[in-house]
N, C-alpha and C. Protein backbone atom coordinates (compact mmCIF):
# COMPACT_ATOMS: atom_id res chain seq x y z
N UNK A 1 0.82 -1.19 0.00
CA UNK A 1 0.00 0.00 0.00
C UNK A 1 0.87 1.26 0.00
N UNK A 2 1.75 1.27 0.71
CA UNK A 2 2.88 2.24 1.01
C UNK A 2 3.23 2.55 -0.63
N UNK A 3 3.89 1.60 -1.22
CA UNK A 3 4.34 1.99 -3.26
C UNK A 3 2.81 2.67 -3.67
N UNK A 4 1.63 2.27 -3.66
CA UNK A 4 0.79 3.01 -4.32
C UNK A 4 0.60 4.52 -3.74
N UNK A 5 0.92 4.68 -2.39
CA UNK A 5 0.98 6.26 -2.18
C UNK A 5 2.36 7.19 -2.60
N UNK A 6 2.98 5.98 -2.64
CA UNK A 6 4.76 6.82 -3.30
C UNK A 6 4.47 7.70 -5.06
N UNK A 7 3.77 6.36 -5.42
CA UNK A 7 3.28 6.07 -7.07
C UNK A 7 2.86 7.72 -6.71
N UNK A 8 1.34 7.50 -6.34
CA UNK A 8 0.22 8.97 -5.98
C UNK A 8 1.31 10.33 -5.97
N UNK A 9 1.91 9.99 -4.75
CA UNK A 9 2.76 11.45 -4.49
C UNK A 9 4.02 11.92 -5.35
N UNK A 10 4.25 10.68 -5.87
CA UNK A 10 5.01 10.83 -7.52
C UNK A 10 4.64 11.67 -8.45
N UNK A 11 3.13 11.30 -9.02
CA UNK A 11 2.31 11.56 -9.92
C UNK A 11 1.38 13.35 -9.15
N UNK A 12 1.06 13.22 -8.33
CA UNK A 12 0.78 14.81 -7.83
C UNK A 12 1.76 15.50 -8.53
N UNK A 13 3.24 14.88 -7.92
CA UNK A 13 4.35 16.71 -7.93
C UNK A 13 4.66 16.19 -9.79
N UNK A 14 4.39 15.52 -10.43
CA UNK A 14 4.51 16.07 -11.59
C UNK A 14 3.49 16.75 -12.37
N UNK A 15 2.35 16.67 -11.70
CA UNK A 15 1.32 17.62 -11.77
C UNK A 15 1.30 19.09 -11.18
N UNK A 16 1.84 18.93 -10.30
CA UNK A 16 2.28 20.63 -9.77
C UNK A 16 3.24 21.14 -10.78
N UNK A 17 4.27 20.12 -11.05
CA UNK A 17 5.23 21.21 -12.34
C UNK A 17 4.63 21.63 -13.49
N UNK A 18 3.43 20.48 -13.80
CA UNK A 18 2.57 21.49 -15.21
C UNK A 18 1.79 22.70 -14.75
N UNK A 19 1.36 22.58 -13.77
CA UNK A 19 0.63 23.32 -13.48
C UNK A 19 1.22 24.93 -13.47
N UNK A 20 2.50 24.61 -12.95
CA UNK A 20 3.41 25.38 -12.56
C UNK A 20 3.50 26.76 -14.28
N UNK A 21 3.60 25.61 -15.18
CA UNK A 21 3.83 26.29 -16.35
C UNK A 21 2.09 27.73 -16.67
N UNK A 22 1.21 26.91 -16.25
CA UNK A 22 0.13 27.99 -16.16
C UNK A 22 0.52 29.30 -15.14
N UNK A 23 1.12 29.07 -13.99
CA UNK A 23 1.72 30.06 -13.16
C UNK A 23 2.40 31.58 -13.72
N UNK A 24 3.00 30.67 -14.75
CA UNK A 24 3.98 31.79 -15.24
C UNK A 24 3.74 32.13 -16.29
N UNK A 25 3.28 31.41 -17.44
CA UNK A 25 2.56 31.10 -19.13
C UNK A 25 0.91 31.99 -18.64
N UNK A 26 0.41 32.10 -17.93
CA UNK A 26 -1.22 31.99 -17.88
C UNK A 26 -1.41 33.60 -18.50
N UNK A 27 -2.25 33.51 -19.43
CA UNK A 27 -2.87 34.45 -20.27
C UNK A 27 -3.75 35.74 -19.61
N UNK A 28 -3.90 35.51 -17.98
CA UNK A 28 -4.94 36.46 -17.74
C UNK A 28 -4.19 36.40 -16.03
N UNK A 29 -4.10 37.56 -15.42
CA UNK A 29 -4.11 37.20 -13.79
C UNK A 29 -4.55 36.03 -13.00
N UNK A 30 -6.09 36.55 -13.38
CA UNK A 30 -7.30 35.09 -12.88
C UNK A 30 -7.44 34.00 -12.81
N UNK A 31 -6.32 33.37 -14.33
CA UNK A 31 -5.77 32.51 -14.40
C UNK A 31 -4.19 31.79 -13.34
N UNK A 32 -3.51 32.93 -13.34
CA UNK A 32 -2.47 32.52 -12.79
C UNK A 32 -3.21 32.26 -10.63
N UNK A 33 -4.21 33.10 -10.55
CA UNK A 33 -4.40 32.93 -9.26
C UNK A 33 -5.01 31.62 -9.44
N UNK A 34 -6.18 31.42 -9.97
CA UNK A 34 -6.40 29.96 -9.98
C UNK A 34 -5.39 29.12 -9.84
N UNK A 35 -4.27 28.73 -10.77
CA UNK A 35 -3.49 28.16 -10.69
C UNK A 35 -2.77 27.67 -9.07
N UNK A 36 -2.35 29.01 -9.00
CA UNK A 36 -1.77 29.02 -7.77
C UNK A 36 -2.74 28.44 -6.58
N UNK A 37 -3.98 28.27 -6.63
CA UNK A 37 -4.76 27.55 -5.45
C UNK A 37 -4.95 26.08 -6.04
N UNK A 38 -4.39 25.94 -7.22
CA UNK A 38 -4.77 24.61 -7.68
C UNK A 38 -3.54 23.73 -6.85
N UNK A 39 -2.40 24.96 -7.20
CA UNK A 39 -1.10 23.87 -6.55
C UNK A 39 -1.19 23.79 -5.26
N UNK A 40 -1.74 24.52 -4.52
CA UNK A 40 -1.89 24.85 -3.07
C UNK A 40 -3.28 23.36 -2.50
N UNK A 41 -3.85 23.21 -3.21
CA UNK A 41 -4.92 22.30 -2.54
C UNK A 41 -4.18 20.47 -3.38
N UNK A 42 -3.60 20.96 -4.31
CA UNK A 42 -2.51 19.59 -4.60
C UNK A 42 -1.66 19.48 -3.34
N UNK A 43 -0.88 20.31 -3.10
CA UNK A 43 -0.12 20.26 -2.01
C UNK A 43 -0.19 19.55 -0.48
N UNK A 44 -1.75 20.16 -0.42
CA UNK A 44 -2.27 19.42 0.83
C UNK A 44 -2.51 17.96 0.66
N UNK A 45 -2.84 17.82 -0.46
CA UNK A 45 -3.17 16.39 -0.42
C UNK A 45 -1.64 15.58 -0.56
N UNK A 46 -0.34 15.99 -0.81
CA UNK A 46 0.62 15.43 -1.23
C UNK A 46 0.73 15.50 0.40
N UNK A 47 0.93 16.43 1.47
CA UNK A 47 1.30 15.99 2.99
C UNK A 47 0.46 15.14 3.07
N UNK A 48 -1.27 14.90 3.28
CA UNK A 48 -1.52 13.99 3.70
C UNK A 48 -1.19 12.70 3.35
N UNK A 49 -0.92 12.76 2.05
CA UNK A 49 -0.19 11.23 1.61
C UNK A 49 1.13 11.03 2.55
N UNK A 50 1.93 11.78 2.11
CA UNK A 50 3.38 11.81 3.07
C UNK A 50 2.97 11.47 4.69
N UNK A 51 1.78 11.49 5.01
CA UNK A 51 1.44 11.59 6.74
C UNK A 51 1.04 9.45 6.42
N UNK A 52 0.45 9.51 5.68
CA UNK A 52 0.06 8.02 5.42
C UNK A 52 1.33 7.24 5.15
N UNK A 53 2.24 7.68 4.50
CA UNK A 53 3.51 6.92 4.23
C UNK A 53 4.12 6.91 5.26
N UNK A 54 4.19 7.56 6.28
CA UNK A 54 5.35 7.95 7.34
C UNK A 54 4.01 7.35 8.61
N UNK A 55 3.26 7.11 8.39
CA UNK A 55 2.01 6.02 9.60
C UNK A 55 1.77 6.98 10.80
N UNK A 56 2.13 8.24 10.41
CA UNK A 56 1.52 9.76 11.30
C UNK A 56 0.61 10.64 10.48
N UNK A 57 -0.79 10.11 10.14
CA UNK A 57 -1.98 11.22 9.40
C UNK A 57 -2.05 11.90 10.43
N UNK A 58 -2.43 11.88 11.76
CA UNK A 58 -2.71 12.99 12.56
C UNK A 58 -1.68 13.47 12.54
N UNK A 59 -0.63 13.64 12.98
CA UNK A 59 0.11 14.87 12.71
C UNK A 59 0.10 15.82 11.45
N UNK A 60 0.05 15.36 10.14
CA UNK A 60 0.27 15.62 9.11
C UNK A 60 -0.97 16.39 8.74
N UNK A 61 -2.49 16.12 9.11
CA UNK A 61 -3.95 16.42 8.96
C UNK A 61 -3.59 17.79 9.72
N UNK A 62 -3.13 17.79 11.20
CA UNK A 62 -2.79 19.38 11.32
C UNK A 62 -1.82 20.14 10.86
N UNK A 63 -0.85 19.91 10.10
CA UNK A 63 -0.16 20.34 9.47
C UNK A 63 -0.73 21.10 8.47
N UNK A 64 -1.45 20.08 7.60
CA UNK A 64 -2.32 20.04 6.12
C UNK A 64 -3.38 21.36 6.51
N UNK A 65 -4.46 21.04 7.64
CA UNK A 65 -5.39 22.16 8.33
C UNK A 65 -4.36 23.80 8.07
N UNK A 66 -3.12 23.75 8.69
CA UNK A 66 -2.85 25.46 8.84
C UNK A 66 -2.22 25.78 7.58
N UNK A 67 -1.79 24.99 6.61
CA UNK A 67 -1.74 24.93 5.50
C UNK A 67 -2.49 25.65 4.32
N UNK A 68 -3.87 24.91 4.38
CA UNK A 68 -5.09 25.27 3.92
C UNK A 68 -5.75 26.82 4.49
N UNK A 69 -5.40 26.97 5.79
CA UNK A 69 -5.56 28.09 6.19
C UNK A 69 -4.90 29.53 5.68
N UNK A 70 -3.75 29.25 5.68
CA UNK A 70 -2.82 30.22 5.14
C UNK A 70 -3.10 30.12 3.72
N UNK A 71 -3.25 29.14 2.76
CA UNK A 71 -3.37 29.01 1.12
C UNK A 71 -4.82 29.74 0.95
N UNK A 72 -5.97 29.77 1.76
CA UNK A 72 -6.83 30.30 1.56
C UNK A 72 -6.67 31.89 2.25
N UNK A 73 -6.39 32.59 3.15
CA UNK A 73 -6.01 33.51 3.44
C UNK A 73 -4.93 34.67 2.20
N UNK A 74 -4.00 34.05 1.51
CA UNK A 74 -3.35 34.08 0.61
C UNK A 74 -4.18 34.25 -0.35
N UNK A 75 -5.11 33.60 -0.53
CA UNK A 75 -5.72 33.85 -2.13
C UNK A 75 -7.07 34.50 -1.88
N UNK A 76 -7.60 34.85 -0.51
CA UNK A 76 -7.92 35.96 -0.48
C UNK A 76 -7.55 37.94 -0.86
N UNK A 77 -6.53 37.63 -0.18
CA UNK A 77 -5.69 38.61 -0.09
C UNK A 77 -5.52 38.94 -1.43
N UNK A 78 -5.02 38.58 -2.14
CA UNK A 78 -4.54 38.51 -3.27
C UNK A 78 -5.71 39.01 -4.60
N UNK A 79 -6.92 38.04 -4.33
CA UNK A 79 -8.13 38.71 -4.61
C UNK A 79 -8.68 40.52 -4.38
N UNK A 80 -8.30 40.53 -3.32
CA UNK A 80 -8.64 41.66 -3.02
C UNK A 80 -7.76 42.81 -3.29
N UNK A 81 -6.64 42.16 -3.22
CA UNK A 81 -5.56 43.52 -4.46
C UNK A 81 -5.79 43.44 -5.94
N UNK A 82 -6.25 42.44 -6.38
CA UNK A 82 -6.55 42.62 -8.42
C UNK A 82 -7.74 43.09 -8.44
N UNK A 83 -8.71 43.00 -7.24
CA UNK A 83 -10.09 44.18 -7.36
C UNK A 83 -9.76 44.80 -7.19
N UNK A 84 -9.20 45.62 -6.26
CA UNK A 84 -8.80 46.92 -6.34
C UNK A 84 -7.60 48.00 -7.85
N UNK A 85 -7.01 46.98 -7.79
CA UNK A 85 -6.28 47.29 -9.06
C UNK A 85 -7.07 47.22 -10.40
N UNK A 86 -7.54 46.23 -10.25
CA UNK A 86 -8.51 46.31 -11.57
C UNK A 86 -9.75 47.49 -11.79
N UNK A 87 -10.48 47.81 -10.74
CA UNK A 87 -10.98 49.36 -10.48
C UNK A 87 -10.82 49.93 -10.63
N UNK A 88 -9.34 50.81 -10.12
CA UNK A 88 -8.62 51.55 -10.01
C UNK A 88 -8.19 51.88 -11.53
N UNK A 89 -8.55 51.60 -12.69
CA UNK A 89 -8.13 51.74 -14.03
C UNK A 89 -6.32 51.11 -14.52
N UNK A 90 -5.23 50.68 -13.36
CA UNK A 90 -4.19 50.71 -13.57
C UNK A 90 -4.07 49.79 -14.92
């Protein structure tokens, strides 16, 4: 069971590097913020795997929790400066 979550957490982070290419390639802001919460909620799920491989999910589930906290705080924030900028005529 352990190889099929290695496999998983293999296959995530080469999904974060494409993703990655929208980050920097992405055609519109909106796009690149999306992006950036796409890799951010990949992410969490790559600790909780890592918490399953290492036979500590609870530790790793609160880890993952302030994680998610901060990635959503972040892409609030962030929201709320391209409204304003985008308003603002700049």
């Amino acid at each position: 069971m352990i190889d099929f979550f290695i496999f998983v957490g293999v296959l995530l982070c080469v999904l974060i590097t494409f993703i990655f290419y929208r980050v920097f390639a992405g055609p519109t802001l909106f796009d690149r913020l999306i992006s950036m919460g796409v890799i951010g909620t990949k992410t969490l799920v790559l600790l909780l795997l890592i918490g399953f491989i290492y036979k500590r999910p609870d530790m790793f589930v609160d880890i993952s929790l302030v994680y998610t906290l901060l990635n959503f705080i972040g892409v609030l924030a962030i929201t709320k400066y391209l409204r304003r900028y985008k308003t603002d005529g700049y």
